[in-house]
N, C-alpha and C. Protein backbone atom coordinates (compact mmCIF):
# COMPACT_ATOMS: atom_id res chain seq x y z
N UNK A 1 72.40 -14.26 191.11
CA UNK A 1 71.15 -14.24 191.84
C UNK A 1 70.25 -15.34 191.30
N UNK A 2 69.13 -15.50 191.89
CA UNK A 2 67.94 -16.65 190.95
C UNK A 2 67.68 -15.87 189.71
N UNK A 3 67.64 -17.60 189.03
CA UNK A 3 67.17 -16.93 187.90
C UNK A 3 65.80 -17.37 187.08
N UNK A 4 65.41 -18.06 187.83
CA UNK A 4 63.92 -18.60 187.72
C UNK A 4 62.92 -19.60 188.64
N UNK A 5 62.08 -19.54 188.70
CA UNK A 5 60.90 -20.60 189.45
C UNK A 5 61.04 -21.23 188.72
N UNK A 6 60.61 -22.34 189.67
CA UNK A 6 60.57 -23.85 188.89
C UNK A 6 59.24 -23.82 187.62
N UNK A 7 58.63 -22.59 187.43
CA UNK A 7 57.81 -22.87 186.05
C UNK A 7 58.14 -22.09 185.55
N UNK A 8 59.58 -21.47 185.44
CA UNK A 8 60.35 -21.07 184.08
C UNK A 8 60.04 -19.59 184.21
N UNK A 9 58.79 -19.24 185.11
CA UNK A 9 58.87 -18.07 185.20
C UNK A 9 60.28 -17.07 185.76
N UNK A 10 60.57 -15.91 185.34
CA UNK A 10 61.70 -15.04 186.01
C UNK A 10 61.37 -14.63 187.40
N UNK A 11 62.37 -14.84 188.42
CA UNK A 11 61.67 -13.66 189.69
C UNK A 11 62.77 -12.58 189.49
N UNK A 12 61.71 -11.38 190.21
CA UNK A 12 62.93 -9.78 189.80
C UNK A 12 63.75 -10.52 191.10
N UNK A 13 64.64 -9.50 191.05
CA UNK A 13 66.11 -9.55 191.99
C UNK A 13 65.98 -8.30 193.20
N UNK A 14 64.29 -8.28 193.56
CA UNK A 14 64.23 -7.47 194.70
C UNK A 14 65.01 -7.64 195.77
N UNK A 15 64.89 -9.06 196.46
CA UNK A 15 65.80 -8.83 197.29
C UNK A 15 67.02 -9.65 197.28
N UNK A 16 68.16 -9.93 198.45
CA UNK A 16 69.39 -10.46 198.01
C UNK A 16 69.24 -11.88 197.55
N UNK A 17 69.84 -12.22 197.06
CA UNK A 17 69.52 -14.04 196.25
C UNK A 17 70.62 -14.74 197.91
N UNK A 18 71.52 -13.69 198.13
CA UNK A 18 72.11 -14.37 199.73
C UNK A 18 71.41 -14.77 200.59
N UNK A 19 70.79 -13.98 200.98
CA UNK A 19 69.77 -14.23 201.88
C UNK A 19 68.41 -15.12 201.06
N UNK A 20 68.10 -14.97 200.55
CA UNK A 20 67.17 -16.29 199.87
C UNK A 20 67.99 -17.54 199.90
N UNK A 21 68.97 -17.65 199.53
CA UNK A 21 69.68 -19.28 199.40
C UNK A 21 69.67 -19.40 200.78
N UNK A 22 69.94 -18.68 202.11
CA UNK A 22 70.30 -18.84 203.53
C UNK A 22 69.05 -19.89 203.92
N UNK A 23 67.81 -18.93 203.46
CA UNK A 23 66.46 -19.57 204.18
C UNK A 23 66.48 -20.88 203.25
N UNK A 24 66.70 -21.36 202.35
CA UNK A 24 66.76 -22.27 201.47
C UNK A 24 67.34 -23.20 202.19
N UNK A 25 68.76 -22.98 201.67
CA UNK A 25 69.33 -23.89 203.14
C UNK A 25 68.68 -24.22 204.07
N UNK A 26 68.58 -23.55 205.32
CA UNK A 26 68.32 -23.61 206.61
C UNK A 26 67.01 -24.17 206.57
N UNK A 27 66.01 -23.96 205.78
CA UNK A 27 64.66 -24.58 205.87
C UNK A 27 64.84 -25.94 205.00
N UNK A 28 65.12 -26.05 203.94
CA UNK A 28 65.46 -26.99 203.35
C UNK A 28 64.27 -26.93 202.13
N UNK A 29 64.05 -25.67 202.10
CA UNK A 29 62.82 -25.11 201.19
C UNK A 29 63.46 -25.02 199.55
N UNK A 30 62.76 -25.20 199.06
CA UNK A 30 63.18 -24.95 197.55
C UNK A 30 63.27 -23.33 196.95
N UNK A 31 64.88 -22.82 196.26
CA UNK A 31 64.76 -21.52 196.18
C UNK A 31 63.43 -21.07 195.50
N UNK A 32 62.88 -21.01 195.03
CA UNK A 32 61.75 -20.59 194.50
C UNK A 32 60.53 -20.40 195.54
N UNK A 33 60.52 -21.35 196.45
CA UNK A 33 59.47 -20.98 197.50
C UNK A 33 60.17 -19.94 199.03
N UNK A 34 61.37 -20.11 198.86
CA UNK A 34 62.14 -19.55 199.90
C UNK A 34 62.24 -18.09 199.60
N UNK A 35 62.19 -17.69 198.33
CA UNK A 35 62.22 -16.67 197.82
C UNK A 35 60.83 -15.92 198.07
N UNK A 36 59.56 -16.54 197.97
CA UNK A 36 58.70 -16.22 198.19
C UNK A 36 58.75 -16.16 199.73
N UNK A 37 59.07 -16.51 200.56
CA UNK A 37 58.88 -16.84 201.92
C UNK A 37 59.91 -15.47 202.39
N UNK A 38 60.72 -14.74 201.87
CA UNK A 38 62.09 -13.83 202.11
C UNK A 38 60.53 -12.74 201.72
N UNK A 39 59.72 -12.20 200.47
CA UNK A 39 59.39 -11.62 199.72
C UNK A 39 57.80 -11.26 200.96
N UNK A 40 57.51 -12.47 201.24
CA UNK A 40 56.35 -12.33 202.46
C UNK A 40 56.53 -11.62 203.31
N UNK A 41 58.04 -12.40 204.32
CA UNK A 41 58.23 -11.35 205.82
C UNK A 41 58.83 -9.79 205.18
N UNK A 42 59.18 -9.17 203.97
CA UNK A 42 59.44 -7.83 203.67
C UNK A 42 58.42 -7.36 203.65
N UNK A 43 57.05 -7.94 202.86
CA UNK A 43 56.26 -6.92 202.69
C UNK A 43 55.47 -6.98 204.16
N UNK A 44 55.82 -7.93 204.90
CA UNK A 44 55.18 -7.99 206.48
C UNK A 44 55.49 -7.15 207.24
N UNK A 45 56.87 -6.54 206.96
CA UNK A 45 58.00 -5.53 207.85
C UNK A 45 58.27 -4.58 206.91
N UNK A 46 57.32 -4.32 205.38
CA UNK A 46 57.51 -3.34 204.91
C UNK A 46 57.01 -1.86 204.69
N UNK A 47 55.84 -1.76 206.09
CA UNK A 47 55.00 -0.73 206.18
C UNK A 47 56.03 0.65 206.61
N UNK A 48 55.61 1.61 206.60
CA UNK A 48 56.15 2.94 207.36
C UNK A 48 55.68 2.83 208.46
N UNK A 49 55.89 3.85 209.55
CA UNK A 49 55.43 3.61 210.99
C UNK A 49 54.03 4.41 210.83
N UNK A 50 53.70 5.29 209.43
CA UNK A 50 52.41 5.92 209.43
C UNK A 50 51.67 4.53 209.26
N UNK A 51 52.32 4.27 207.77
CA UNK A 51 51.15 3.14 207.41
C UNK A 51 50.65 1.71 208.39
N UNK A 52 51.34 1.66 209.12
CA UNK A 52 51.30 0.49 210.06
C UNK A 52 50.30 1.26 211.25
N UNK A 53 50.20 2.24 211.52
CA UNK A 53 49.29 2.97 213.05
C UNK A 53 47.90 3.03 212.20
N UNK A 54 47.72 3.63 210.85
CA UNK A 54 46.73 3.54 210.02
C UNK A 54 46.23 2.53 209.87
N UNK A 55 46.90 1.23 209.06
CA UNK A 55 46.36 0.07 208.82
C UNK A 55 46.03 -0.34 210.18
N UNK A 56 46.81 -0.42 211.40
CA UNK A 56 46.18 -1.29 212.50
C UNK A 56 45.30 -0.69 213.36
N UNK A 57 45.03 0.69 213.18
CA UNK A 57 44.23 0.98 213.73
C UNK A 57 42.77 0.95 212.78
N UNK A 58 42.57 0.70 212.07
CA UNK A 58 41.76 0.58 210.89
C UNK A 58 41.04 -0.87 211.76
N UNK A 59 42.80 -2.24 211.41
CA UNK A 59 41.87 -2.81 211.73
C UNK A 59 40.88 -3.60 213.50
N UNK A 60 41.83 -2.96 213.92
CA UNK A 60 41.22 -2.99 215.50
C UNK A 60 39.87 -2.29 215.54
N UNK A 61 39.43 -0.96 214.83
CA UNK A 61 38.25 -0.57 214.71
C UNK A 61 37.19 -1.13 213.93
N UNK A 62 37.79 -2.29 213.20
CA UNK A 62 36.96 -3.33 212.91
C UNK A 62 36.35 -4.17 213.87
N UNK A 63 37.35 -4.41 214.81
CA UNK A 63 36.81 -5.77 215.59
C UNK A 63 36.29 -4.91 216.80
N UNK A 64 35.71 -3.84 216.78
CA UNK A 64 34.58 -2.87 217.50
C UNK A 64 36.11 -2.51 218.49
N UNK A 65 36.60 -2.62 218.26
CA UNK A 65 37.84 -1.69 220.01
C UNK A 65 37.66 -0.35 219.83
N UNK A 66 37.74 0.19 220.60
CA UNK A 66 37.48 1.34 221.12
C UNK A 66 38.94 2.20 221.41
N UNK A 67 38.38 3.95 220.50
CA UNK A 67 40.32 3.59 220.72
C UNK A 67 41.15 4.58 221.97
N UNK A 68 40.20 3.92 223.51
CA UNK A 68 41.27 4.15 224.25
C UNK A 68 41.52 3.12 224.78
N UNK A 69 41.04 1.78 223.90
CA UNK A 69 41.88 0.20 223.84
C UNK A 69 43.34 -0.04 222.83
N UNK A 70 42.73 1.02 221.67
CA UNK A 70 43.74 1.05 220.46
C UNK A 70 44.87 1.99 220.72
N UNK A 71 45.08 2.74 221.62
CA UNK A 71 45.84 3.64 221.38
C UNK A 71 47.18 2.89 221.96
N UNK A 72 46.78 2.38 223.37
CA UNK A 72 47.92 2.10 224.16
C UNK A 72 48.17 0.51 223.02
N UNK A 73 47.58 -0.10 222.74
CA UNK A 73 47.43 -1.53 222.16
C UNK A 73 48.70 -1.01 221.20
N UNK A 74 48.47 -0.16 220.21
CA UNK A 74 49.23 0.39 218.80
C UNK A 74 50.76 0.53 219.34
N UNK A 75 50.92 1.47 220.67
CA UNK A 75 51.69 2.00 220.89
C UNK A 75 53.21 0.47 221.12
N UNK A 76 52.22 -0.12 222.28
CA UNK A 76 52.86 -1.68 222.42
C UNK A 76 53.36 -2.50 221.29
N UNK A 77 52.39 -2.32 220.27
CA UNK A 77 52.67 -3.26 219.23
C UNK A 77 54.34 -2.16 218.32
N UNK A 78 53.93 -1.32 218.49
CA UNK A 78 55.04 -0.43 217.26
C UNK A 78 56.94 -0.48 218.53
N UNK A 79 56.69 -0.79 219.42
CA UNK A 79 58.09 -0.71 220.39
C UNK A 79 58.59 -2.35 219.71
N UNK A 80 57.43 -3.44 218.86
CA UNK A 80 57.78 -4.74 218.78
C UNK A 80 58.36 -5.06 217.50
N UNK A 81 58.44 -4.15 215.96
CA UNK A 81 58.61 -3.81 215.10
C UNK A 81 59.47 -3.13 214.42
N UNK A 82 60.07 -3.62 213.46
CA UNK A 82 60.94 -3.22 212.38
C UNK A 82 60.43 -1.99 211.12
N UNK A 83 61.19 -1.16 210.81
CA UNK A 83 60.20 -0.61 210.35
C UNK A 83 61.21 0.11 208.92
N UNK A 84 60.50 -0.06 207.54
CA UNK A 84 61.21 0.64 206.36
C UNK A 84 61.52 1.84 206.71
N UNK A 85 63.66 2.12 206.67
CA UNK A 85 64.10 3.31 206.80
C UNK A 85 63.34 4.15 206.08
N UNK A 86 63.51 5.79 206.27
CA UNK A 86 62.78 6.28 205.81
C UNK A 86 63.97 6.94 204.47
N UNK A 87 63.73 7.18 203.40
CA UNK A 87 64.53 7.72 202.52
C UNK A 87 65.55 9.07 202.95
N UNK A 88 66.56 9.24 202.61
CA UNK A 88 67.58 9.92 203.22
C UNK A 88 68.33 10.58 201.76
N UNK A 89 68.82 11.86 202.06
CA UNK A 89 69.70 12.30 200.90
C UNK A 89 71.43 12.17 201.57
N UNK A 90 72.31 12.46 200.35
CA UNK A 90 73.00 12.18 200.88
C UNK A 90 73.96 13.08 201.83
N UNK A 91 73.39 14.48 201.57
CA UNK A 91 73.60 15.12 203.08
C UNK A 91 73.13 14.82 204.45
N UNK A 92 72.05 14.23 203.99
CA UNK A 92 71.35 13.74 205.71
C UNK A 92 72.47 12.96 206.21
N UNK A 93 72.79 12.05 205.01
CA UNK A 93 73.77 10.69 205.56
C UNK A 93 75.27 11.31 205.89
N UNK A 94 75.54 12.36 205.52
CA UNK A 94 76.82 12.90 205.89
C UNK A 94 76.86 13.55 207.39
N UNK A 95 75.54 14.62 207.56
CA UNK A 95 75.13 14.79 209.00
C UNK A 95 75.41 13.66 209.87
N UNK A 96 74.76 12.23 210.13
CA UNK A 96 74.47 11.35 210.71
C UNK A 96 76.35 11.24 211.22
N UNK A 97 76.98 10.99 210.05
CA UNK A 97 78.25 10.48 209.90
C UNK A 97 79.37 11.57 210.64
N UNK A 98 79.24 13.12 210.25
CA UNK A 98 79.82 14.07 210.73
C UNK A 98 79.69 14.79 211.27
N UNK A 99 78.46 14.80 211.66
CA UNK A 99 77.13 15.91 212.52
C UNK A 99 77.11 17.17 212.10
């Protein structure tokens, strides 16, 4: 996996170093910033579907909307979105697999 930024600092091994070298490659970005750039769009796509209706409805009630602008607005936006599985044991995962 990486094993350091270019200022010697360590990065953890959150996510795959595969997929970091990919965007590396393909952008032609340096692993160290590509890594950061992998580390951005997770925590961008790393809300729950609570925390994401919370946070965006938070901030639409900032910009004064009203929320029978926000409701349908939220609803649109969450059909467009990826969203952190939710934790599973490993009977759940046997259900799924064997019903």
């Amino acid at each position: 996996m990486l094993n350091s930024l270019q200022t010697g600092q360590a990065m953890d091994e959150s996510y795959p170093g595969d997929l970091v070298r990919h965007v590396a490659v393909t952008t032609g970005l340096p692993e160290a910033t590509a890594y950061r750039v992998v580390a951005d769009i997770a925590a961008y796509y790393g809300d729950t579907v609570e925390e994401f209706v919370r946070r965006r409805h938070g901030e639409l009630q900032g910009n004064q909307r009203k929320n029978s602008e926000i409701w349908p607005q939220i609803i649109a936006e969450l059909s467009s979105r990826r969203f952190r599985a939710p934790e599973v044991s490993e009977r759940q995962l046997r259900r799924v697999v064997y019903g």
